[in-house]
N, C-alpha and C. Protein backbone atom coordinates (compact mmCIF):
# COMPACT_ATOMS: atom_id res chain seq x y z
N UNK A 1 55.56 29.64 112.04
CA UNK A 1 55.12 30.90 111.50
C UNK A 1 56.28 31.57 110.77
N UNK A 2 56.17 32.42 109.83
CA UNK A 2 56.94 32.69 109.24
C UNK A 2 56.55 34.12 108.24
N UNK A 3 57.49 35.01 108.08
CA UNK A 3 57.33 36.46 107.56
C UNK A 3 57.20 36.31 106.26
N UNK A 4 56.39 36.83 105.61
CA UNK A 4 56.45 36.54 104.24
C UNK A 4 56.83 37.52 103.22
N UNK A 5 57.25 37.44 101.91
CA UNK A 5 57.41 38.28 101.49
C UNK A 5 55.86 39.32 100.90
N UNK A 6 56.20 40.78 101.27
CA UNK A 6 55.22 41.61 100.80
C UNK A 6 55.31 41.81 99.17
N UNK A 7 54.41 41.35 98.34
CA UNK A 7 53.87 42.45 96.48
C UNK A 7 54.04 43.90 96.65
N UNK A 8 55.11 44.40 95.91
CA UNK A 8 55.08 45.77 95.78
C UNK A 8 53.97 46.55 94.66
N UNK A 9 53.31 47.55 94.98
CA UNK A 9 52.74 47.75 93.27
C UNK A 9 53.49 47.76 92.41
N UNK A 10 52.76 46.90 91.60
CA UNK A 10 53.34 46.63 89.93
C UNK A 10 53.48 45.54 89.52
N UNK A 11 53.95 44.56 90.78
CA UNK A 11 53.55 43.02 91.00
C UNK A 11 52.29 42.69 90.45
N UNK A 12 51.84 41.79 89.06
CA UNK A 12 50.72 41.34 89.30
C UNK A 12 49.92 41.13 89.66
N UNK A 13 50.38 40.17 90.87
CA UNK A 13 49.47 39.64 92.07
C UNK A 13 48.56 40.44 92.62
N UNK A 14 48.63 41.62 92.64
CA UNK A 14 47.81 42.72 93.36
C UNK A 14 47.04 43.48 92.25
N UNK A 15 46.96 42.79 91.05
CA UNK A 15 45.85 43.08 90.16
C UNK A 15 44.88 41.98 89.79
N UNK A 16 45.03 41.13 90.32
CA UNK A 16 44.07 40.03 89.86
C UNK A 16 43.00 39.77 90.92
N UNK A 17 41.99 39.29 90.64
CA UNK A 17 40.79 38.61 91.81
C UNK A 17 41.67 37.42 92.28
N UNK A 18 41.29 37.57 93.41
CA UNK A 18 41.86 36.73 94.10
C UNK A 18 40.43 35.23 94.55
N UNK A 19 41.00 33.85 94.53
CA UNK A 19 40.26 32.97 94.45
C UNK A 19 39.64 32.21 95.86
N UNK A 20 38.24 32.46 96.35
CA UNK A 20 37.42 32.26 96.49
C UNK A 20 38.27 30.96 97.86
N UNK A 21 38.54 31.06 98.85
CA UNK A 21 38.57 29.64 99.79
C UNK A 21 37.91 28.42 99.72
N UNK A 22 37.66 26.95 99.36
CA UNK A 22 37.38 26.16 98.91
C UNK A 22 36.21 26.08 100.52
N UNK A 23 35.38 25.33 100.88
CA UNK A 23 34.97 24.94 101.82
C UNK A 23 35.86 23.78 102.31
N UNK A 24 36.04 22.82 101.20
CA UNK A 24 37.48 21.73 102.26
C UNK A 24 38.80 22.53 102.70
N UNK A 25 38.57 23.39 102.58
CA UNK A 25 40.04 23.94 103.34
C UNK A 25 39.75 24.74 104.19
N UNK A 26 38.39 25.24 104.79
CA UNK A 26 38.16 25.82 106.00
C UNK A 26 38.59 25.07 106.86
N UNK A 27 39.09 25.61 107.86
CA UNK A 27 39.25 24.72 109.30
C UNK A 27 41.21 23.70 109.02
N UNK A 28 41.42 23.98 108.11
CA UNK A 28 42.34 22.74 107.38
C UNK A 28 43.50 23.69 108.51
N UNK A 29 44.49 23.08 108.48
CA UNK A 29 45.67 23.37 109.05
C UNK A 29 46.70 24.17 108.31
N UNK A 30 46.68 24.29 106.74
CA UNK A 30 46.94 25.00 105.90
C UNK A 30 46.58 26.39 106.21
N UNK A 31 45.24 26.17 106.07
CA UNK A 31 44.17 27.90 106.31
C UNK A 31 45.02 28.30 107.47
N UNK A 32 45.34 27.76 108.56
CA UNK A 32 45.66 28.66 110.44
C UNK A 32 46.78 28.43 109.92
N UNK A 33 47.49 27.86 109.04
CA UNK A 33 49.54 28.27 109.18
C UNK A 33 49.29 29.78 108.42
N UNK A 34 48.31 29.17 107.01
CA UNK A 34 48.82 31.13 106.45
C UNK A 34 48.14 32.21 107.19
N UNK A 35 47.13 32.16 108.11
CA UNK A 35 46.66 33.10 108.98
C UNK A 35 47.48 33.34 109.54
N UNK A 36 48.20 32.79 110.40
CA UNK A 36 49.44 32.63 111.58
C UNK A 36 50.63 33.76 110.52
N UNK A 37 50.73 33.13 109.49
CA UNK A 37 51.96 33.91 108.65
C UNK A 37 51.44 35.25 108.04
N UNK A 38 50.12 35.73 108.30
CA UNK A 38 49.77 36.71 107.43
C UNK A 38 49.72 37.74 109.14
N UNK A 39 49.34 37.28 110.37
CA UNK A 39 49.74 38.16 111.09
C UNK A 39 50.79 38.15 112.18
N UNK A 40 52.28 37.57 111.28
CA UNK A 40 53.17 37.56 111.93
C UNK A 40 53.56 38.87 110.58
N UNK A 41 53.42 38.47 109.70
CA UNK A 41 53.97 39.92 108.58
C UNK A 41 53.72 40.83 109.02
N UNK A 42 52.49 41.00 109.07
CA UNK A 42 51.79 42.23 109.50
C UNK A 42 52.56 42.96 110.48
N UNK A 43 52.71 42.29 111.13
CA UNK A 43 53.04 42.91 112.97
C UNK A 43 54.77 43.44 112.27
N UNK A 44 55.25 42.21 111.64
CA UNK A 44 56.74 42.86 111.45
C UNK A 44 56.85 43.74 110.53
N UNK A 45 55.52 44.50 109.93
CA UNK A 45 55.81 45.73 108.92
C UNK A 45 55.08 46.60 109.31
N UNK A 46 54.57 46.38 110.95
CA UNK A 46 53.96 47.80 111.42
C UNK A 46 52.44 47.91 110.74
N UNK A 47 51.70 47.14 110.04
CA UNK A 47 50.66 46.94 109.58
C UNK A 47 49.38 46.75 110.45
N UNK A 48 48.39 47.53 109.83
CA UNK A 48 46.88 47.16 110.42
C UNK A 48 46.17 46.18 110.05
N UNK A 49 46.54 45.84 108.30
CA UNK A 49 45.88 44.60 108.01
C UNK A 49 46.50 44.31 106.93
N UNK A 50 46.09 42.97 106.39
CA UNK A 50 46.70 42.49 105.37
C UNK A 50 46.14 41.51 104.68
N UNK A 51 46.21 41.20 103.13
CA UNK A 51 45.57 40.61 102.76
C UNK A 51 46.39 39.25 102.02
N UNK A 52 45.96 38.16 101.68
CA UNK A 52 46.65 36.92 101.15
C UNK A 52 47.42 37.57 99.62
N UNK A 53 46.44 37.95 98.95
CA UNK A 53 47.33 38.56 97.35
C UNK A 53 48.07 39.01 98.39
N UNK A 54 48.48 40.35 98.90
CA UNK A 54 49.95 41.13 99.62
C UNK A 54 50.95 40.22 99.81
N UNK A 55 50.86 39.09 99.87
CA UNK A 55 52.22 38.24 99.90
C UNK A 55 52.35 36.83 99.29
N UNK A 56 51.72 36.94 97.79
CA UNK A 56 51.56 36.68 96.47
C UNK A 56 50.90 35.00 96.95
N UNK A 57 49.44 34.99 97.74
CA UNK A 57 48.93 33.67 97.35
C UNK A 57 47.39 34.73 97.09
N UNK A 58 47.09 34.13 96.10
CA UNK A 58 45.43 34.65 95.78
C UNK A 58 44.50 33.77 95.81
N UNK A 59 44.29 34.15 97.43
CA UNK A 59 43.02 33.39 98.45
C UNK A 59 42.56 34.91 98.93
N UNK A 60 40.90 34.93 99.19
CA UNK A 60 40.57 35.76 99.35
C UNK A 60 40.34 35.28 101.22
N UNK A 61 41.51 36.08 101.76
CA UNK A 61 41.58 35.59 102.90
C UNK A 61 42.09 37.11 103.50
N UNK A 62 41.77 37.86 104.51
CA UNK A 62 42.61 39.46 105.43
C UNK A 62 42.19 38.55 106.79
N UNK A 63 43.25 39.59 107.15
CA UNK A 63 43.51 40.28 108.56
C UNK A 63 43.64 41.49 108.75
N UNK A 64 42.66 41.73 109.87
CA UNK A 64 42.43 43.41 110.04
C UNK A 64 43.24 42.80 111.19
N UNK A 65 43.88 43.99 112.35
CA UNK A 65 44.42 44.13 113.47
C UNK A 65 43.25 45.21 114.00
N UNK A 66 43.04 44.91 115.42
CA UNK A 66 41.92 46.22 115.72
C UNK A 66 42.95 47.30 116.82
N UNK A 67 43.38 48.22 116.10
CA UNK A 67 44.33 49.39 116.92
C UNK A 67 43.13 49.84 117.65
N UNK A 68 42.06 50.26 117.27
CA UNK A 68 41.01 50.79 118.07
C UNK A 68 40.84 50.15 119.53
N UNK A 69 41.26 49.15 119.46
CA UNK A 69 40.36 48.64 120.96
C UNK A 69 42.09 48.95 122.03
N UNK A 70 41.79 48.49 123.00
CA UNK A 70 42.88 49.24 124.26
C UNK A 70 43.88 48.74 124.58
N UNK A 71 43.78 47.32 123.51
CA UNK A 71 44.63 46.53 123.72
C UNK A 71 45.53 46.68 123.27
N UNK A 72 47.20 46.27 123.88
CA UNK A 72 48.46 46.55 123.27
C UNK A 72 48.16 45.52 121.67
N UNK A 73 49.26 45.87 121.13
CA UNK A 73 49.67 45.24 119.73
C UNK A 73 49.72 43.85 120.35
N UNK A 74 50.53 43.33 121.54
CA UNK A 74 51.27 42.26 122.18
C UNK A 74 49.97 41.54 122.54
N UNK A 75 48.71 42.25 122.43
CA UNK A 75 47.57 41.40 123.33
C UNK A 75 46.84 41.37 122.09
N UNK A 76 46.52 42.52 121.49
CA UNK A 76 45.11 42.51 120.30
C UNK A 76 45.63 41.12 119.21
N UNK A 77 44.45 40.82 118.85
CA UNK A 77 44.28 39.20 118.30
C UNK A 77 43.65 39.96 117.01
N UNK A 78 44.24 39.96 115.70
CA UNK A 78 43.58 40.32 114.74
C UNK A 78 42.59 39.60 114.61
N UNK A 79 41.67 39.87 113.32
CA UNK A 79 40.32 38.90 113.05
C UNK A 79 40.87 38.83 112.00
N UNK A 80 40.58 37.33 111.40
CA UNK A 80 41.05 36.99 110.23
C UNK A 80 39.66 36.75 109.52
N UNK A 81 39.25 37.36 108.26
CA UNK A 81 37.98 36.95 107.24
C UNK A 81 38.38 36.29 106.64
N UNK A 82 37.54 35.17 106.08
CA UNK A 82 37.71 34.27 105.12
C UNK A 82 37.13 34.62 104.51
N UNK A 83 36.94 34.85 102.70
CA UNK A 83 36.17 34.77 101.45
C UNK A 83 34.64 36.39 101.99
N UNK A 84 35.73 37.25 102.71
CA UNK A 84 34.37 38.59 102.97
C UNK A 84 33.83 38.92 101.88
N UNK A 85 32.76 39.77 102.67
CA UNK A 85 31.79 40.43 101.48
C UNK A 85 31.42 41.37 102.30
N UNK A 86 31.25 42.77 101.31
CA UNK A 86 31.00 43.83 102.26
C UNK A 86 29.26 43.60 101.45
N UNK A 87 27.99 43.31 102.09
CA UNK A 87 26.72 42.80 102.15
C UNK A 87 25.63 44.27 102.12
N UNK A 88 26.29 45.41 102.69
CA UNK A 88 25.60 46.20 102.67
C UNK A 88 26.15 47.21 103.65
N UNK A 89 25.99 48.75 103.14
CA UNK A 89 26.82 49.97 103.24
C UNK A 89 25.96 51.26 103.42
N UNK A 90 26.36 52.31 104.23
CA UNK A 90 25.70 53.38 104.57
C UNK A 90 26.10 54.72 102.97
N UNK A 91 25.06 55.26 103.22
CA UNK A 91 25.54 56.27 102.02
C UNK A 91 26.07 57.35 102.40
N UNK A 92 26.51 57.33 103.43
CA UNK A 92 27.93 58.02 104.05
C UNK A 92 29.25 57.87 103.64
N UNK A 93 29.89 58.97 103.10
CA UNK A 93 31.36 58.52 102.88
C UNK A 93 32.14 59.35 103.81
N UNK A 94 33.55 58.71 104.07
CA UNK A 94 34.38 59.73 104.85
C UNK A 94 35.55 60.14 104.29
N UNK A 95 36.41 60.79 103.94
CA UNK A 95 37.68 60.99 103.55
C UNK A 95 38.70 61.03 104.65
N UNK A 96 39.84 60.07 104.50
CA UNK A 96 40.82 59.99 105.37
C UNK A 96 42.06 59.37 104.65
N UNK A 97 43.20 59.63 105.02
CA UNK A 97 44.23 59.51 104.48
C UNK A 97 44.64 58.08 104.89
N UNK A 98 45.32 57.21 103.31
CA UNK A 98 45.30 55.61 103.92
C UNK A 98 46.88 55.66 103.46
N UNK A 99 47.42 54.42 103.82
CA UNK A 99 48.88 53.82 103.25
C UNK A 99 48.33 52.26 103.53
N UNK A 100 49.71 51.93 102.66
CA UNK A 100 49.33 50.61 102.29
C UNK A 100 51.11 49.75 101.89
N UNK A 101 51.04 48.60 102.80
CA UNK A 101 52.28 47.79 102.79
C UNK A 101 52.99 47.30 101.60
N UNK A 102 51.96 47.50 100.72
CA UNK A 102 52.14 47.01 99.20
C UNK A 102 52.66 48.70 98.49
N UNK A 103 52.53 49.59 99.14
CA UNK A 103 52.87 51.48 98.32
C UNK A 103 53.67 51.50 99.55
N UNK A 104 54.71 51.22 99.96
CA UNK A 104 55.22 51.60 101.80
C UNK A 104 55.73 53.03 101.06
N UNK A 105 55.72 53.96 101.75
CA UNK A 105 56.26 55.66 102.11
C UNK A 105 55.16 56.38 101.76
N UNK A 106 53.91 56.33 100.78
CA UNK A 106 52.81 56.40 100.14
C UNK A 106 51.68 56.89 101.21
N UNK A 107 51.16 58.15 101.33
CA UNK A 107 50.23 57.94 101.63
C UNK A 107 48.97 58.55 100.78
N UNK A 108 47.58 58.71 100.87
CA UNK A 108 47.05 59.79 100.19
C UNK A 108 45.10 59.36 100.70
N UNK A 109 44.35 60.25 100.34
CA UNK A 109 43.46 60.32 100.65
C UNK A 109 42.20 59.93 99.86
N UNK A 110 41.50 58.98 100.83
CA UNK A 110 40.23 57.82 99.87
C UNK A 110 39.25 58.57 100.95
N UNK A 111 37.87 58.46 100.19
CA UNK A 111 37.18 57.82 100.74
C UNK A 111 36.19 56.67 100.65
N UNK A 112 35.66 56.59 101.73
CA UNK A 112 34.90 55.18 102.13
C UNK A 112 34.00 55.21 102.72
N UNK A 113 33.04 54.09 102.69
CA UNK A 113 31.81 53.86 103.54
C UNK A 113 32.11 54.42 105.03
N UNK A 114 31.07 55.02 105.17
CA UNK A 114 31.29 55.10 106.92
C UNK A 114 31.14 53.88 107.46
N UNK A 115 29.98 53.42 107.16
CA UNK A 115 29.39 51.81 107.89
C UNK A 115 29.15 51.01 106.72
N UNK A 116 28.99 49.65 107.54
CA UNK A 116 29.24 48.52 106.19
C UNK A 116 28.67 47.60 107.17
N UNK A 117 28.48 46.56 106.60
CA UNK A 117 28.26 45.36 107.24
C UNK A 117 28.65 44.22 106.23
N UNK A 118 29.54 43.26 107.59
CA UNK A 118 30.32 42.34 106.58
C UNK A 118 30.10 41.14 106.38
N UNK A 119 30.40 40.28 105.87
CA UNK A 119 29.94 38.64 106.27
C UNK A 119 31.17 38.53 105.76
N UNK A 120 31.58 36.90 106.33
CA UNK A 120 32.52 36.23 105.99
C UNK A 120 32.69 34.82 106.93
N UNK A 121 33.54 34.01 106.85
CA UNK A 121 34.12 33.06 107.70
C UNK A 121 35.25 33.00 108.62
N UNK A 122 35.07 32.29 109.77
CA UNK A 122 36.02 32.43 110.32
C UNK A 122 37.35 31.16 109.86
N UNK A 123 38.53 30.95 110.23
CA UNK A 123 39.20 29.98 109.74
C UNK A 123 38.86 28.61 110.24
N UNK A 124 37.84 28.64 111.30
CA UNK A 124 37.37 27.29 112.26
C UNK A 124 35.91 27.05 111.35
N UNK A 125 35.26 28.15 110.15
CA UNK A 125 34.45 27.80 109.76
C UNK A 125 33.35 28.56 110.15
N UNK A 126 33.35 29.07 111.44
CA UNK A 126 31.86 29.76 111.89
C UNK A 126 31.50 30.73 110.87
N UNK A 127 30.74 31.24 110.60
CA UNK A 127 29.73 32.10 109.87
C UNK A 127 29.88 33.41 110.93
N UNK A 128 30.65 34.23 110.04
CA UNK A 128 30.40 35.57 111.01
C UNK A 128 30.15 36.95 110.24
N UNK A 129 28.93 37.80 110.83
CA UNK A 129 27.97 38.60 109.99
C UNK A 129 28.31 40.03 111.26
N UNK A 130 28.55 41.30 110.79
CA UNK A 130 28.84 42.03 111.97
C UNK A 130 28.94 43.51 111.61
N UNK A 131 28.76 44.51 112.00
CA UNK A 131 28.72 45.83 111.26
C UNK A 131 30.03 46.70 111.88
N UNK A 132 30.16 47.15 111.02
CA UNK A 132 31.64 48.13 111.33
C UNK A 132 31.35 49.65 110.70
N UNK A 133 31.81 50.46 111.64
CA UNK A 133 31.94 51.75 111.61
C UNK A 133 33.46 52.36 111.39
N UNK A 134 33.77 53.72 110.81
CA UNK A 134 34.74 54.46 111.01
C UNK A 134 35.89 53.58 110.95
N UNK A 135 36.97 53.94 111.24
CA UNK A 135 38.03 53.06 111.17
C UNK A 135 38.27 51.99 110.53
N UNK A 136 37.60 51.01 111.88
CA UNK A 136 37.33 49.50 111.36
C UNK A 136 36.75 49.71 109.92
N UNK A 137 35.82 50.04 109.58
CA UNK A 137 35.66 50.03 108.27
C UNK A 137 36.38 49.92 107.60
N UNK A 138 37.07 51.06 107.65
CA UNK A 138 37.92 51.76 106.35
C UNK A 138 38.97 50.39 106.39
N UNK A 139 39.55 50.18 107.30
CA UNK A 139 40.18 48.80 107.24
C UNK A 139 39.97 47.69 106.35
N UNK A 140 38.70 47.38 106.87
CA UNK A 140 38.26 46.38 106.14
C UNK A 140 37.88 46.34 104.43
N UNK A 141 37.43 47.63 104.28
CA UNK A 141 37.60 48.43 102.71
C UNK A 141 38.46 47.89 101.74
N UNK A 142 39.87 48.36 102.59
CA UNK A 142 41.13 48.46 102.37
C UNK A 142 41.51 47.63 101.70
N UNK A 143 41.19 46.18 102.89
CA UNK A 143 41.62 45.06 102.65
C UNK A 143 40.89 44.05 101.58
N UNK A 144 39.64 44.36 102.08
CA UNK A 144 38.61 43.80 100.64
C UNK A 144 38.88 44.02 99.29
N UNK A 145 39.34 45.77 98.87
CA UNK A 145 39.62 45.75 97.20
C UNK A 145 41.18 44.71 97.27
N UNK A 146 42.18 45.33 98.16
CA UNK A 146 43.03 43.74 97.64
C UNK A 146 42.60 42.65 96.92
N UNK A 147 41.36 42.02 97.54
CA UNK A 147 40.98 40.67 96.88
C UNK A 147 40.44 40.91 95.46
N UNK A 148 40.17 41.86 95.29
CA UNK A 148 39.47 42.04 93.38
C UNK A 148 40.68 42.98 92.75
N UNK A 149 42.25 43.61 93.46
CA UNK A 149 42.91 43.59 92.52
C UNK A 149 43.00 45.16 92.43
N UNK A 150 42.86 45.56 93.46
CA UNK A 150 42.09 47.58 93.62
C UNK A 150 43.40 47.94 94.71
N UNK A 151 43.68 48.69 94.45
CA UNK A 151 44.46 49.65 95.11
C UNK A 151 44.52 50.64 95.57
N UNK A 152 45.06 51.30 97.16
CA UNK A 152 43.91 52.43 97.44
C UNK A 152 44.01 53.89 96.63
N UNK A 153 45.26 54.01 95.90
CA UNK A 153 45.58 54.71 94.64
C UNK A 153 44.27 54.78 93.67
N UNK A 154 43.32 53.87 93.46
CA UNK A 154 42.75 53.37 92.47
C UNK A 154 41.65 54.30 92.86
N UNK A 155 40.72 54.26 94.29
CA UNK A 155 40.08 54.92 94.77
C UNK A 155 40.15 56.64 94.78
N UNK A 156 41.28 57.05 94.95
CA UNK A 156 41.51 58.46 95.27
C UNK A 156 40.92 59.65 93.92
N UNK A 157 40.28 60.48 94.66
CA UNK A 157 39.65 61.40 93.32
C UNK A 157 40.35 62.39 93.26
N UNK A 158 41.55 62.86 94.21
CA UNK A 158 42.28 64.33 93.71
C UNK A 158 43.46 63.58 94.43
N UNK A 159 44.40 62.95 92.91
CA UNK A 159 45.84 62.78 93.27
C UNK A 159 46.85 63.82 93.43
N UNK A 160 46.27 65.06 93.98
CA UNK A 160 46.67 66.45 94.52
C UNK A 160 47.09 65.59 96.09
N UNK A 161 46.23 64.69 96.49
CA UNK A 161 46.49 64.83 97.90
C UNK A 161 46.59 62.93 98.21
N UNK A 162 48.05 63.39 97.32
CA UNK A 162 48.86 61.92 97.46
C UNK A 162 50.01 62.56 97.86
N UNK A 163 50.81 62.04 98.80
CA UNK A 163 52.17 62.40 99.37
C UNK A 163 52.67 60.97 100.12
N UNK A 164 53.96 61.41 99.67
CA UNK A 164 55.11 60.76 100.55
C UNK A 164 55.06 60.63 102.16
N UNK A 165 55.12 60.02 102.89
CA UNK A 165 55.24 59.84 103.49
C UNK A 165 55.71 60.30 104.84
N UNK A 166 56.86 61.34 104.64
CA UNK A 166 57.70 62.60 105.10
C UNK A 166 57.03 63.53 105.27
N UNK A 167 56.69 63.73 104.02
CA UNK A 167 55.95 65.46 103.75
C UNK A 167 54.31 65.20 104.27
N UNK A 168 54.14 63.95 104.67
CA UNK A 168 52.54 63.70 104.66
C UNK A 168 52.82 64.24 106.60
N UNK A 169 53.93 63.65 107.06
CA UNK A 169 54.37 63.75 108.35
C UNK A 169 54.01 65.31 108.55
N UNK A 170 54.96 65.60 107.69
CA UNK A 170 55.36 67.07 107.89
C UNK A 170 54.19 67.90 107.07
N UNK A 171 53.53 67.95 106.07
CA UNK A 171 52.65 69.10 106.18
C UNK A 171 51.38 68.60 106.77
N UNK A 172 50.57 67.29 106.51
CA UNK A 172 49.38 67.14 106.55
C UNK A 172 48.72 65.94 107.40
N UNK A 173 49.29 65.81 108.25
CA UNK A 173 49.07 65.07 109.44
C UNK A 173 48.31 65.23 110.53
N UNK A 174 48.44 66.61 110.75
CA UNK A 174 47.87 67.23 111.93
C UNK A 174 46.45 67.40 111.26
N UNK A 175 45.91 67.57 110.02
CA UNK A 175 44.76 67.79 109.71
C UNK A 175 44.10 66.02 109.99
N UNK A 176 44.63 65.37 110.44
CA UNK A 176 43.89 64.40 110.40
C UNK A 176 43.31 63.99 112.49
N UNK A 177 44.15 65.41 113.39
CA UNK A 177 44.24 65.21 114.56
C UNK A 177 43.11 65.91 114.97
């Protein structure tokens, strides 16, 4: 396993569609080394999820981490999607403030589906179809425009309420408690 390097914006890589997982390479030993390497990054940049463009291969491949559930960092087992699709979405949106490993100090405010429902593959191949709320969502959001090249900058409708990182600490944090 091994840390990879993160695409900063401005990098290419994080503007292009990213290409589609072959079916012969599900299950392949290739697919579980870069899973393995996409959430060993993760973990060493403090990340919730991450996507294959973020550390310049364009496979439409994430890892969400689930902070939600009770489990330490040391126990929770991210889910890795292969080739997702968000299949169908509530006409609920929420606004919440995101950052992103590819903008690090960056934060600012999107919103997103409340609920979604996703399909995708697992890296062993299974077929997995499943609905996500709140959070998890927004996660998975997140990580999905990665693969078509979207940034959560790209989303935001009042770049009034984009901040640094510091000042996001320090003035506007607590509105999110």
């Amino acid at each position: 396993m091994a840390i990879l390097k993160v695409a900063r914006m401005g990098h290419p890589v994080l503007r292009h569609t990213a290409k589609p997982v072959p079916d012969s390479a599900i299950g392949s030993k290739n697919l579980k080394d870069l899973v393995d390497d996409l959430v060993v990054t993760m973990r060493e940049y403090a990340g919730i999820g991450l996507a294959a463009p973020q550390v310049h291969i364009p496979s439409r491949v994430v890892i969400v981490a689930q902070p939600w559930t009770e489990a330490s960092d040391e126990e929770t087992v991210p889910t890795a999607l292969i080739n997702p699709e968000i299949v169908d979405h509530s006409n609920g949106v929420e606004v919440a403030w995101e950052g992103c490993l590819s903008i690090p100090g960056i934060r600012g405010e999107v919103g997103r589906w409340d609920q979604i429902r996703v399909r995708a593959v697992s890296p062993e191949g299974e077929t997995l179809e499943f609905d996500a709320d709140g959070f998890p969502a927004r996660v998975i959001q997140h990580e999905a425009d990665h693969l078509d090249g979207i940034l959560f900058l790209d989303r935001m409708e009042n770049l009034e309420r984009l901040s640094f990182l510091e000042e996001y600490s320090r003035y506007w944090q607590d509105e999110e408690e």
